[in-house]
N, C-alpha and C. Protein backbone atom coordinates (compact mmCIF):
# COMPACT_ATOMS: atom_id res chain seq x y z
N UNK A 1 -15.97 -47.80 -139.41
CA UNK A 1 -15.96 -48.55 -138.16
C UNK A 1 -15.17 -49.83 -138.36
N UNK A 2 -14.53 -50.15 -137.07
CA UNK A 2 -14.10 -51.49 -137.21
C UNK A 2 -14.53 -52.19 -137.02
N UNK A 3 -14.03 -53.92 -137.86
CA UNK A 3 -14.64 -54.92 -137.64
C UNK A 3 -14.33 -55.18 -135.82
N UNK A 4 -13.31 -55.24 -135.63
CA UNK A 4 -12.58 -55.44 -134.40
C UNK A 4 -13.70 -55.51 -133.32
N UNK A 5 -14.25 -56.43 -132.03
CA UNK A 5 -14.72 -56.12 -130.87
C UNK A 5 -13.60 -55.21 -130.08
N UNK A 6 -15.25 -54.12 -129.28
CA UNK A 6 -14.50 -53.14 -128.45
C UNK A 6 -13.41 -54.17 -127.57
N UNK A 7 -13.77 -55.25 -126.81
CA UNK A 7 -13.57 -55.61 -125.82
C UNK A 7 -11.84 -56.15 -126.49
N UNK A 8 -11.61 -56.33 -127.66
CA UNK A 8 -10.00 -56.87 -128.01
C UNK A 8 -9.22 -55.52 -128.58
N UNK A 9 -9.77 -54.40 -128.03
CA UNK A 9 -9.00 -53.07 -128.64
C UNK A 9 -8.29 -52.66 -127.83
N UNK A 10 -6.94 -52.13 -128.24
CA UNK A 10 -5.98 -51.37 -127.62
C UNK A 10 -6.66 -49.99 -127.15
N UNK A 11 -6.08 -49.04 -126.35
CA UNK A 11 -6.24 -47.93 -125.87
C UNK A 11 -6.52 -47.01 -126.67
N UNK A 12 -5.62 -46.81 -127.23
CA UNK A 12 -5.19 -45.76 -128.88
C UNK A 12 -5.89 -46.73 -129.93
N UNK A 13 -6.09 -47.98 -130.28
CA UNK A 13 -7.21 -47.97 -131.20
C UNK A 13 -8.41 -48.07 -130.89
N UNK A 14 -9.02 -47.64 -129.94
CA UNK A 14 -10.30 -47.48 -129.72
C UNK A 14 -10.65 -45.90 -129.88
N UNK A 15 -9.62 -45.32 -128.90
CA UNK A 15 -9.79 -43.43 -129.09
C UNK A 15 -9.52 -43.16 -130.39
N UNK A 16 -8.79 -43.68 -131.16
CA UNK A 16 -8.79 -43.49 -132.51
C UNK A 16 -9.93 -43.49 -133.46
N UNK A 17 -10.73 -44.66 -133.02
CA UNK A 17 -11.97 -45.16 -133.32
C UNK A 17 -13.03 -44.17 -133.24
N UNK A 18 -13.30 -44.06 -131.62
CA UNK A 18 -13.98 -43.01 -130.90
C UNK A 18 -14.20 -41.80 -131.62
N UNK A 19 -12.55 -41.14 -131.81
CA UNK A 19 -12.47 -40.09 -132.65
C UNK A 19 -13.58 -40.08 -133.87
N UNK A 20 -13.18 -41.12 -134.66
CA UNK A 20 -14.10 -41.64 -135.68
C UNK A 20 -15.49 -41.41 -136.25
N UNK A 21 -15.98 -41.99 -135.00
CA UNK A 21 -17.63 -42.07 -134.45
C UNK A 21 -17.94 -40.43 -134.49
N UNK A 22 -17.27 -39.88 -133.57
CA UNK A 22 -17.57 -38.73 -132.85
C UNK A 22 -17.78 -37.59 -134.57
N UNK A 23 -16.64 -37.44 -135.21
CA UNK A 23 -16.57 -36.95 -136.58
C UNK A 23 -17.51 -37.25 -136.87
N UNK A 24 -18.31 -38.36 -137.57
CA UNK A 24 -19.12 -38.59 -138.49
C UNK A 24 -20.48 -38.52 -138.13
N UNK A 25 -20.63 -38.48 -136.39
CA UNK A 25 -21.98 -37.92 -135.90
C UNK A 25 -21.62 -36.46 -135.59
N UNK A 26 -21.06 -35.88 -135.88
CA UNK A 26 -20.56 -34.33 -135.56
C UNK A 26 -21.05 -33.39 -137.14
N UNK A 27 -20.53 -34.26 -137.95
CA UNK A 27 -21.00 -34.03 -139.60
C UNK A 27 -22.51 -34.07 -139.75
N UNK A 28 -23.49 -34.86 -139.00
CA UNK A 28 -24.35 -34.62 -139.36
C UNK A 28 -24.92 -35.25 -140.84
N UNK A 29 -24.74 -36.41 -141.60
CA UNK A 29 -25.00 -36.43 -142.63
C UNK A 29 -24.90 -37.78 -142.63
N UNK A 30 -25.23 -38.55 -141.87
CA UNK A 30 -25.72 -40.12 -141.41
C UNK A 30 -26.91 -40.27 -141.15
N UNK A 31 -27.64 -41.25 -142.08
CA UNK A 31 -28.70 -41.84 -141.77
C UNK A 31 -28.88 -42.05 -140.46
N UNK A 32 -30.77 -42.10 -139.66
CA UNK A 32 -30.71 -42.14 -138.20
C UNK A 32 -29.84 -43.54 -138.03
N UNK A 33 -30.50 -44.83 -138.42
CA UNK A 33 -30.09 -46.15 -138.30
C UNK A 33 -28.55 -45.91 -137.86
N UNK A 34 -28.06 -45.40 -138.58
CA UNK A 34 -26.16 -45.02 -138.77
C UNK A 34 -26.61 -44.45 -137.63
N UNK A 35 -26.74 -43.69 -137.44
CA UNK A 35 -26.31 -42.59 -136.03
C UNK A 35 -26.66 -43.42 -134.80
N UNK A 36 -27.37 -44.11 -134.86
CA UNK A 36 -27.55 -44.95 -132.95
C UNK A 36 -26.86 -46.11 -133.13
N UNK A 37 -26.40 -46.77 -134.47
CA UNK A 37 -25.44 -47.68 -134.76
C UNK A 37 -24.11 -47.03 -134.12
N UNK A 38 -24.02 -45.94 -134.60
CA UNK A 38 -22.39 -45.22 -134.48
C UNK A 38 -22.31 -44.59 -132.76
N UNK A 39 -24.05 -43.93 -132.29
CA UNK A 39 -23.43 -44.00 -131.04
C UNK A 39 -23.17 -44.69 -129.96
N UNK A 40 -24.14 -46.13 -130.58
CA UNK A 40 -23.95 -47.73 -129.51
C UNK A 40 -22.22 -47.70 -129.59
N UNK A 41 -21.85 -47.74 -130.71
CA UNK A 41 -20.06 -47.91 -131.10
C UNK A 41 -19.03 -47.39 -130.10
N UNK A 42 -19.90 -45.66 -130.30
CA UNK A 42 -19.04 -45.13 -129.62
C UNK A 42 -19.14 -45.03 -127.98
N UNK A 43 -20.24 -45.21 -127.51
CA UNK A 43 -20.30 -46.00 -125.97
C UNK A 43 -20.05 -46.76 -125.42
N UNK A 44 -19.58 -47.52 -126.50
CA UNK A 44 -18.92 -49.14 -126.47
C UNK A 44 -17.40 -48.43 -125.85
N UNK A 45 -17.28 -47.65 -127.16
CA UNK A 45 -15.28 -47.04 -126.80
C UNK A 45 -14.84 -46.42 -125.46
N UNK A 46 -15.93 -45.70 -125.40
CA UNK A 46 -15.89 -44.75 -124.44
C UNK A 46 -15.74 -45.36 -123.17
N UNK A 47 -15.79 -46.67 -123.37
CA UNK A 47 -15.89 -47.43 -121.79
C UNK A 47 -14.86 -48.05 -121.90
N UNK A 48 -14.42 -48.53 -122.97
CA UNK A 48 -13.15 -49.32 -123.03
C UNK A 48 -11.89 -48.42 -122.65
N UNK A 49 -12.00 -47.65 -123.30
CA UNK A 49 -11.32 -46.34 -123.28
C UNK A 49 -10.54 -46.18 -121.57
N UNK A 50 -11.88 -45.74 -120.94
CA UNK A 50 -12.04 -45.52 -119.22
C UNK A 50 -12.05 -46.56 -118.50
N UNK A 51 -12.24 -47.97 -119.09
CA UNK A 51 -11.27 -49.17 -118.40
C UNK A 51 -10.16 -49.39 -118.65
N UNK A 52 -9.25 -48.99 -119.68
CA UNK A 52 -7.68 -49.45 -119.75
C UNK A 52 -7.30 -48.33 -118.93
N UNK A 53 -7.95 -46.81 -119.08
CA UNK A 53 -7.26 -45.90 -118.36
C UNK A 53 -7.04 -46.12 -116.91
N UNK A 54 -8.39 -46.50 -116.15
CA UNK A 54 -8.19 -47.14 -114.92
C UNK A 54 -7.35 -48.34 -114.49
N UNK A 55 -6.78 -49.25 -115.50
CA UNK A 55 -5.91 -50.27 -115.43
C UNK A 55 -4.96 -49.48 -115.38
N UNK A 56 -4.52 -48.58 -116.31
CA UNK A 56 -3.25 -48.00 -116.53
C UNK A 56 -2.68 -47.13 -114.97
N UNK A 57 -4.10 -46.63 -114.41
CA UNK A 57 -3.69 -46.01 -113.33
C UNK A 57 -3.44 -46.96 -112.18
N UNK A 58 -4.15 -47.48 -111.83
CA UNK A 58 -3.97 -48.78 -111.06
C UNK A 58 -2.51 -49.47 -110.59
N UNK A 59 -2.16 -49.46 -112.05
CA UNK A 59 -0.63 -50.20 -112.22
C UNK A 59 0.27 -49.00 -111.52
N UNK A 60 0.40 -47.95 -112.06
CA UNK A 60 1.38 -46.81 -112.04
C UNK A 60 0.96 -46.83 -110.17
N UNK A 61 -0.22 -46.99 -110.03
CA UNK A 61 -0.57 -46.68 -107.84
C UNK A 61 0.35 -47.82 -107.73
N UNK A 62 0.75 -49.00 -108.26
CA UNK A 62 1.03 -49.97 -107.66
C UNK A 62 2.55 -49.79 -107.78
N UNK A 63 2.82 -48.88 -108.17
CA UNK A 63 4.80 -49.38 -108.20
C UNK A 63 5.56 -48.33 -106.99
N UNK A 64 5.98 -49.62 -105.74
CA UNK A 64 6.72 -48.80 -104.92
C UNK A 64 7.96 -48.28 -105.46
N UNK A 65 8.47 -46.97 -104.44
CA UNK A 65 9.50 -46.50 -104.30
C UNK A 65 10.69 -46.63 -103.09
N UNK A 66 11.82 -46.64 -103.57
CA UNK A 66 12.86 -47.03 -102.48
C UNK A 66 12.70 -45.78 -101.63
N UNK A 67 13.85 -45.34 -100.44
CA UNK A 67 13.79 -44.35 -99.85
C UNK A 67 14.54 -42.72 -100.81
N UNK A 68 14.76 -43.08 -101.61
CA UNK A 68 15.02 -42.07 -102.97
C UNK A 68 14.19 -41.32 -103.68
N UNK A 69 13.27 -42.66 -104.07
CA UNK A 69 12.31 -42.22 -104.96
C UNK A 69 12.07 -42.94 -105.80
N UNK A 70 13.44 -44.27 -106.26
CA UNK A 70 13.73 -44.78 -107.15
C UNK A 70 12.55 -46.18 -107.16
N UNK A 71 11.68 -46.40 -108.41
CA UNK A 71 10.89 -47.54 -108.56
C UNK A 71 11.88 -48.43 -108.21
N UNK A 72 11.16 -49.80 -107.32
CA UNK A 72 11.70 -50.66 -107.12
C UNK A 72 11.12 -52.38 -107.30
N UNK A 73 9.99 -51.89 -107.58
CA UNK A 73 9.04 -52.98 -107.91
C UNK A 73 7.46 -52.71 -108.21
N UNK A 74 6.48 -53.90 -107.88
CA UNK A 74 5.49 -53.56 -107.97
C UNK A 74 4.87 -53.85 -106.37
N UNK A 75 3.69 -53.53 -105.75
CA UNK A 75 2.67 -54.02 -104.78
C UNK A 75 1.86 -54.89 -105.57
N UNK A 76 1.08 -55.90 -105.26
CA UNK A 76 0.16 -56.55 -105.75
C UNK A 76 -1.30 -55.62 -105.54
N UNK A 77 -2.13 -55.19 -106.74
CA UNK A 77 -2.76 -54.40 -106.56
C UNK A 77 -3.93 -55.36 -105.98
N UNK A 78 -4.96 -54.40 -105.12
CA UNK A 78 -6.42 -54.99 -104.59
C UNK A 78 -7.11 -55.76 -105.42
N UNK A 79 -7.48 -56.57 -105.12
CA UNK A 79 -8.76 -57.03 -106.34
C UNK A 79 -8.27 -57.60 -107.65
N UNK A 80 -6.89 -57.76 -107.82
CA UNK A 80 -6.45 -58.45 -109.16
C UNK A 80 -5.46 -59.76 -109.19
């Protein structure tokens, strides 16, 4: 596990992470303590995870197109 807080992790190093968690409670061969340690961790990721993804989508809703098709900027998204 990383030292790192979920909340300062990139996308890909958290699913990386996640991955992690998921392996070593999948193995079966972790103390309980370890195992609700590892799945607080990985509920931690799992959210971080599904908040950048929703940022990520967010952004991509927000970029108009000319009469082409061609990106031409952004909209200011709701709520940000």
């Amino acid at each position: 596990m990383s030292d790192t807080p979920v909340s300062e992790m990139t996308f890909e190093d958290a699913m990386r992470e996640l991955e992690a968690v998921v392996d070593q409670l999948e193995q079966g061969d972790v103390a309980l303590d370890a195992s609700i340690a590892l799945y607080e961790r990985g509920a931690a990721l799992k959210k971080r995870c599904e908040e950048e993804l929703k940022r990520a989508e967010e952004k991509v809703a927000a970029i108009t197109l000319d009469a082409e098709g061609n990106p031409t900027g952004t909209k200011p998204a709701e709520g940000l």
